[in-house]
Protein backbone atom coordinates (compact mmCIF):
# COMPACT_ATOMS: atom_id res chain seq x y z
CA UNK A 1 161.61 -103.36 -141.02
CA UNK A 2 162.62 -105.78 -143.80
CA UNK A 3 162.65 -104.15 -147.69
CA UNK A 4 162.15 -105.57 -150.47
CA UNK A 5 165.17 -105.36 -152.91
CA UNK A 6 164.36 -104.65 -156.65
CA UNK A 7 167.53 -103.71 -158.85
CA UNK A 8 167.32 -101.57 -162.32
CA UNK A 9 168.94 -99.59 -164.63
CA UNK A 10 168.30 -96.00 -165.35
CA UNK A 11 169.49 -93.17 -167.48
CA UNK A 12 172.08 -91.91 -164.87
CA UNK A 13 171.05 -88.38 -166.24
CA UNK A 14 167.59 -89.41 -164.38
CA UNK A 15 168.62 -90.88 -161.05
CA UNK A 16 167.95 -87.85 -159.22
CA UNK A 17 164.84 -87.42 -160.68
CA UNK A 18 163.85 -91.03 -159.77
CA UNK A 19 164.99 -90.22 -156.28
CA UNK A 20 162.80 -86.97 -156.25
CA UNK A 21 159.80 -88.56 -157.83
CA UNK A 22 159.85 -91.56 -155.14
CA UNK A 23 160.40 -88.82 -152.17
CA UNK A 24 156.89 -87.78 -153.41
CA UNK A 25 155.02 -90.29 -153.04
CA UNK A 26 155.50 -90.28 -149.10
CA UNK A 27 159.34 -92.72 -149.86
CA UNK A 28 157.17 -95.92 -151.17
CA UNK A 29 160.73 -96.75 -151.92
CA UNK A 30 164.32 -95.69 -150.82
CA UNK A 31 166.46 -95.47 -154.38
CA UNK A 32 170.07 -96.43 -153.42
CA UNK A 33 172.73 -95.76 -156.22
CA UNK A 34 174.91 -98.42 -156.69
CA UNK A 35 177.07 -97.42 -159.95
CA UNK A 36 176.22 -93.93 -161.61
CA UNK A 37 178.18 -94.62 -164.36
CA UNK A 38 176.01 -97.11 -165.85
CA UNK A 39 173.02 -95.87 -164.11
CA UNK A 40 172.55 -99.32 -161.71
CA UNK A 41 170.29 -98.51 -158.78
CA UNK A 42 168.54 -100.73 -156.09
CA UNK A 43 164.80 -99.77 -154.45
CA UNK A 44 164.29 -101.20 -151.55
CA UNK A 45 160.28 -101.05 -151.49
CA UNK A 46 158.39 -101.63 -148.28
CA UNK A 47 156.25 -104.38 -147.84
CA UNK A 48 152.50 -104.37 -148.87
CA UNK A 49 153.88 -101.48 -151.71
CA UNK A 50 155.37 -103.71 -154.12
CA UNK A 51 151.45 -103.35 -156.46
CA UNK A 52 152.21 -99.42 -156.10
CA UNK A 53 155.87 -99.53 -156.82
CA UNK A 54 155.06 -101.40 -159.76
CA UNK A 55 152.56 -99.15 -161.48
CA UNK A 56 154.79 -96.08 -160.65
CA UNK A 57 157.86 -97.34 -162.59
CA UNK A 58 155.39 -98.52 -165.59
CA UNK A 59 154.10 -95.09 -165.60
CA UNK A 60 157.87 -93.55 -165.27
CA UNK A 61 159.24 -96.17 -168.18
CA UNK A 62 156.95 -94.11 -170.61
CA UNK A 63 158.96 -90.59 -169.43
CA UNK A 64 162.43 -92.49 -168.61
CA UNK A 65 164.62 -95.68 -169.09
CA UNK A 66 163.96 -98.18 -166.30
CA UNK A 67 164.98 -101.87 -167.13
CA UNK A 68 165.12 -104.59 -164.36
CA UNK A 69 168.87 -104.96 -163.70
CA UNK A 70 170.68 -108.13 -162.26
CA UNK A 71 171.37 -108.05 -158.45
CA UNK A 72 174.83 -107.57 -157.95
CA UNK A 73 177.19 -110.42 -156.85
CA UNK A 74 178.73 -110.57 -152.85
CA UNK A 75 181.35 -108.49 -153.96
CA UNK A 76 178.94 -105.92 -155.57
CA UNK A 77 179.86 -106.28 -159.07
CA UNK A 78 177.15 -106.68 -162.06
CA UNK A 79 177.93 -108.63 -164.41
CA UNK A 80 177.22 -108.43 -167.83
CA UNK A 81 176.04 -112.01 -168.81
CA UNK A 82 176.77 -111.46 -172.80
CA UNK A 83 180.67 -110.11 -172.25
CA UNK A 84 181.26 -111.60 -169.07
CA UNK A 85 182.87 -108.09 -167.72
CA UNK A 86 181.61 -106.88 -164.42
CA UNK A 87 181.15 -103.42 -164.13
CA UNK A 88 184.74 -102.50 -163.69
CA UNK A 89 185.13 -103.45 -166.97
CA UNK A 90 187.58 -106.65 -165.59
CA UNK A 91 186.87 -110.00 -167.45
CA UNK A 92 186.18 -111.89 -164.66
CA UNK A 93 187.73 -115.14 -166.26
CA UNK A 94 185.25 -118.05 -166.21
């Protein structure tokens, strides 16, 4: 079954908990951690859950940091659009 990638940053204290929270409501969502260090994750959400998904992180961005992140790049790297640094801190030169 094809998922439906959404990527965000969280407080990287509170990945686990995001993991844990998501387990409970019968895995709407898988939470994949992509960089712990700055707390970038990806959810891949099944399809027809995306309405759910969506009122469980507006409820959880009350409790928690959750921002919508960039995707990352082919070579997964984030980049940081103000600095132009992906996130192993190397300017990346354009």
């Amino acid at each position: 079954m094809e998922t439906i990638k959404q990527y965000y940053r969280v407080d990287r204290r509170d990945i686990s908990f995001f993991k844990y929270i998501l387990e409970g409501y019968d895995n709407l969502g898988v939470l994949t951690t992509l960089d712990a260090l700055t707390g970038n994750v990806v959810l891949s959400v099944v399809p027809g859950c995306e309405q759910d998904i969506t009122r469980l992180i507006r409820s959880l961005q009350k409790e928690m940091l959750i921002e919508p992140a960039p995707a990352p790049d082919t070579n997964g790297c984030i980049y940081d659009t103000d600095t132009q640094e992906n996130n192993s801190g190397r300017y990346d030169g354009t």
